[in-house]
C-alpha atoms as a PDB file:
ATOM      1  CA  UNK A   1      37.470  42.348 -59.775  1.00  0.00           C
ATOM      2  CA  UNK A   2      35.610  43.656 -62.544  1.00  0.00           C
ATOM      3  CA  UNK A   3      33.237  41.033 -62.751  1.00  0.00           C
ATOM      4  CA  UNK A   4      32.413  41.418 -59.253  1.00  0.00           C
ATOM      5  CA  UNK A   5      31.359  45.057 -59.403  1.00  0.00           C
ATOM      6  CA  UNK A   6      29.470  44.348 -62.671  1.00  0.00           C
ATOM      7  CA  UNK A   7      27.361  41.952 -61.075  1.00  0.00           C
ATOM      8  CA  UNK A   8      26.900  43.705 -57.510  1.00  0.00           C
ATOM      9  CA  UNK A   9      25.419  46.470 -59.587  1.00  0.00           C
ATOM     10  CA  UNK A  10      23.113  44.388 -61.927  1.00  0.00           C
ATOM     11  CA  UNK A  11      21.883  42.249 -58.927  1.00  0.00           C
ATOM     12  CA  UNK A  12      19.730  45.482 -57.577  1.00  0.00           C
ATOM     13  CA  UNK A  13      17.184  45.013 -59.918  1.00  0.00           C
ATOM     14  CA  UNK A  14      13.682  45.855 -60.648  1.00  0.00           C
ATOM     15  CA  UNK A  15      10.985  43.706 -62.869  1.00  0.00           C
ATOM     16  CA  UNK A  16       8.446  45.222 -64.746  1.00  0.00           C
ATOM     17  CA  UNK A  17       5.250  44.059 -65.547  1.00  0.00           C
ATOM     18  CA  UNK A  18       3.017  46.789 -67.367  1.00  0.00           C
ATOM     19  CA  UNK A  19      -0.192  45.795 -68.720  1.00  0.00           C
ATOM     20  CA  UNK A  20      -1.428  48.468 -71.006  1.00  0.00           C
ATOM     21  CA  UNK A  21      -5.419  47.989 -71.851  1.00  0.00           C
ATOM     22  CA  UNK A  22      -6.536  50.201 -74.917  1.00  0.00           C
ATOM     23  CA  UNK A  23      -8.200  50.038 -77.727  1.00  0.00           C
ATOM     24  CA  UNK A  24      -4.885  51.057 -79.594  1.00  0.00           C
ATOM     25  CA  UNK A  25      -2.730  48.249 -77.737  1.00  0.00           C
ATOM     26  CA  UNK A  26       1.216  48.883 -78.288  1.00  0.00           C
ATOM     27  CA  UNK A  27       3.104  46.391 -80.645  1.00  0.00           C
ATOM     28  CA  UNK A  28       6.220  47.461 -78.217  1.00  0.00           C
ATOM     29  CA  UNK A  29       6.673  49.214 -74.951  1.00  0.00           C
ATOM     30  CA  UNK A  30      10.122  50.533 -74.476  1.00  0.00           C
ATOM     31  CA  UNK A  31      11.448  52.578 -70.695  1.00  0.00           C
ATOM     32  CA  UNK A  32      13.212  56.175 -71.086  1.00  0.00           C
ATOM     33  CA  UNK A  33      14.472  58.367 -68.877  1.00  0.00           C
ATOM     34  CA  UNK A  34      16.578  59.724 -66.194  1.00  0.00           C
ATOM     35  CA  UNK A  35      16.234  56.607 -64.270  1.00  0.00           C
ATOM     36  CA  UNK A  36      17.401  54.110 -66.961  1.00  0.00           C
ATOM     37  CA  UNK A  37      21.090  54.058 -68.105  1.00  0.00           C
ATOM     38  CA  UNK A  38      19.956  54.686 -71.849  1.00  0.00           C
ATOM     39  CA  UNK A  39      18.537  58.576 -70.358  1.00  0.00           C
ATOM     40  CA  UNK A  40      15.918  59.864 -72.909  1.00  0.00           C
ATOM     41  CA  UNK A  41      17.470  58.362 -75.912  1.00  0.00           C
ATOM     42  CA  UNK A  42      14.845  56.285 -77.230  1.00  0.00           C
ATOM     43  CA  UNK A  43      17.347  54.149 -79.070  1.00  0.00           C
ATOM     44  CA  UNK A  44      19.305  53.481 -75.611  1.00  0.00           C
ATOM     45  CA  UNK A  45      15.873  52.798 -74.306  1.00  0.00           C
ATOM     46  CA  UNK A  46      14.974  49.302 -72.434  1.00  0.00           C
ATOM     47  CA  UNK A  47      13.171  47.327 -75.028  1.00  0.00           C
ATOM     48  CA  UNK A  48       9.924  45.328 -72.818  1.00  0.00           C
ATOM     49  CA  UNK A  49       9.209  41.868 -73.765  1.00  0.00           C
ATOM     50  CA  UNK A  50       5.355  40.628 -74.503  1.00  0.00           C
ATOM     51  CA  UNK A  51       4.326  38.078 -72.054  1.00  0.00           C
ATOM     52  CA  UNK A  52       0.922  38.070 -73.611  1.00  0.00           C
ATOM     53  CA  UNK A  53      -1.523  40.508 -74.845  1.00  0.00           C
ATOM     54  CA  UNK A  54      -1.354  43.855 -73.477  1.00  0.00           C
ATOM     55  CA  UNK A  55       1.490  42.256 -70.485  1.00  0.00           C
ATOM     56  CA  UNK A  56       4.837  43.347 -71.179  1.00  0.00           C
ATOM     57  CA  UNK A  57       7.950  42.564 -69.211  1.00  0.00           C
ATOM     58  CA  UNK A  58      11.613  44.043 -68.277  1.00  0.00           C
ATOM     59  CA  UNK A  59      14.398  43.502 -65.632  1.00  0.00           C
ATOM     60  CA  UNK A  60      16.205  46.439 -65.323  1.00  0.00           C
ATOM     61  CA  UNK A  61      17.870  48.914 -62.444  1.00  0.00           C
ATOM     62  CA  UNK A  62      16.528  51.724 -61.802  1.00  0.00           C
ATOM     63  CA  UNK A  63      18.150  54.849 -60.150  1.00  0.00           C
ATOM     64  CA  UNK A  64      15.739  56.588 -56.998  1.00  0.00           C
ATOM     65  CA  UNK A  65      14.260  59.603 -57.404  1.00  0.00           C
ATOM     66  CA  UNK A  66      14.829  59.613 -61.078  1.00  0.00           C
ATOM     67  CA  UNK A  67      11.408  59.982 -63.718  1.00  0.00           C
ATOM     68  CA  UNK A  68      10.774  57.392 -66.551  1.00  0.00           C
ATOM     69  CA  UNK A  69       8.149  56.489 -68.824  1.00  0.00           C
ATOM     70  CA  UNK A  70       7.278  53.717 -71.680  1.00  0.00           C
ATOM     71  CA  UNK A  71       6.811  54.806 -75.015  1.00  0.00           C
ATOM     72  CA  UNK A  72       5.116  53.052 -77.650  1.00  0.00           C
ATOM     73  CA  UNK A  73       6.698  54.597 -80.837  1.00  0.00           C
ATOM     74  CA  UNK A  74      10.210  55.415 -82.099  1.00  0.00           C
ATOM     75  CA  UNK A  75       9.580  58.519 -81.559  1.00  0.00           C
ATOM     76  CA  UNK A  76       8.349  61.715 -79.101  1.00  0.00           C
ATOM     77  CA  UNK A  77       4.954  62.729 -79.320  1.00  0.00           C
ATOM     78  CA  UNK A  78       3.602  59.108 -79.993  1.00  0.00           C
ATOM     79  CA  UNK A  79       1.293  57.260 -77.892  1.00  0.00           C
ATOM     80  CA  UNK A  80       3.117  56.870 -74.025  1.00  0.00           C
ATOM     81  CA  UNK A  81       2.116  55.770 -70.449  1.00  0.00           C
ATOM     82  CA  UNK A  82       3.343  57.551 -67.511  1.00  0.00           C
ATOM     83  CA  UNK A  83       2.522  57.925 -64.012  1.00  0.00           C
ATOM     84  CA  UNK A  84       0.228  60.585 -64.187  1.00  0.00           C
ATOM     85  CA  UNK A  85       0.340  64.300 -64.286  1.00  0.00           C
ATOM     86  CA  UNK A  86       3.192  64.638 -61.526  1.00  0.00           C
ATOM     87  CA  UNK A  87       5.672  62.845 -60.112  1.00  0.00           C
ATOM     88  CA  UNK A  88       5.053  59.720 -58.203  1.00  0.00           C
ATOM     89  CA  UNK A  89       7.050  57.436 -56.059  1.00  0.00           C
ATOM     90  CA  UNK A  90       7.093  53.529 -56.728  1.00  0.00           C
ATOM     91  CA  UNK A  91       6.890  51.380 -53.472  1.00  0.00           C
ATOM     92  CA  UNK A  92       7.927  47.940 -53.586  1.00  0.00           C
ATOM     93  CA  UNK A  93       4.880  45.502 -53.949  1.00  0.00           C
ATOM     94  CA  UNK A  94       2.809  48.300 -54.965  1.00  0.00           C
ATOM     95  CA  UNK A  95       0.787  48.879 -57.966  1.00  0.00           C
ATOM     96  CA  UNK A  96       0.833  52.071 -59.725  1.00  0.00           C
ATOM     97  CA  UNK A  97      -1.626  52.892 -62.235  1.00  0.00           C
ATOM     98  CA  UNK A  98      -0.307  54.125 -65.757  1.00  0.00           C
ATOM     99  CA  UNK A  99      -2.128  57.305 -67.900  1.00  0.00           C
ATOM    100  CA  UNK A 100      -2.089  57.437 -71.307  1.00  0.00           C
ATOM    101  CA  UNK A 101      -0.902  60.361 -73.242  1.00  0.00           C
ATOM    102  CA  UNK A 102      -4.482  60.234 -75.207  1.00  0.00           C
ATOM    103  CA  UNK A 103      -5.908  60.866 -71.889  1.00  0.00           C
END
């Protein structure tokens, strides 16, 4: 019975592909936030894979109308890519474009 709840809840999932173009390209790209189970703990954070350069991948569930963004440090105030200066919502099959915090 447990088993079946785990996986009900795992199989409403969302992939991530970010691919961050800078000058300063991120050795790692991890997810915080409200909408992640980890919260803002950057150690509970969803670690993205590299695909390639500058593509990096996760499959994770995400809670609605909950805010998230990738960091590239291990810590606040490092370089991080967010959705821009408010709030935006995701749509399925729709791209989103990502602002740096050097921006």
């Amino acid at each position: 019975m447990k088993v079946t709840i785990f996986t009900r809840f795992w199989m409403c999932c969302v992939l991530f592909a970010a691919s961050v173009v800078n000058s300063l390209a991120a050795d790692r790209l991890v997810i915080i936030g409200d909408a992640v189970w980890g919260g803002w703990s950057i150690s509970d954070g969803i670690i993205m894979s590299s695909t390639s350069n500058d593509v990096w991948k996760a499959t994770t569930h995400l809670e609605a109308d909950k805010g998230f963004k990738f960091l590239t440090t291990n810590d606040f105030g490092g370089l991080e890519y967010r959705a821009g200066d408010s709030d935006v919502t995701l749509a399925v099959d729709e791209a989103t474009n990502l602002v740096s915090s050097e921006d």
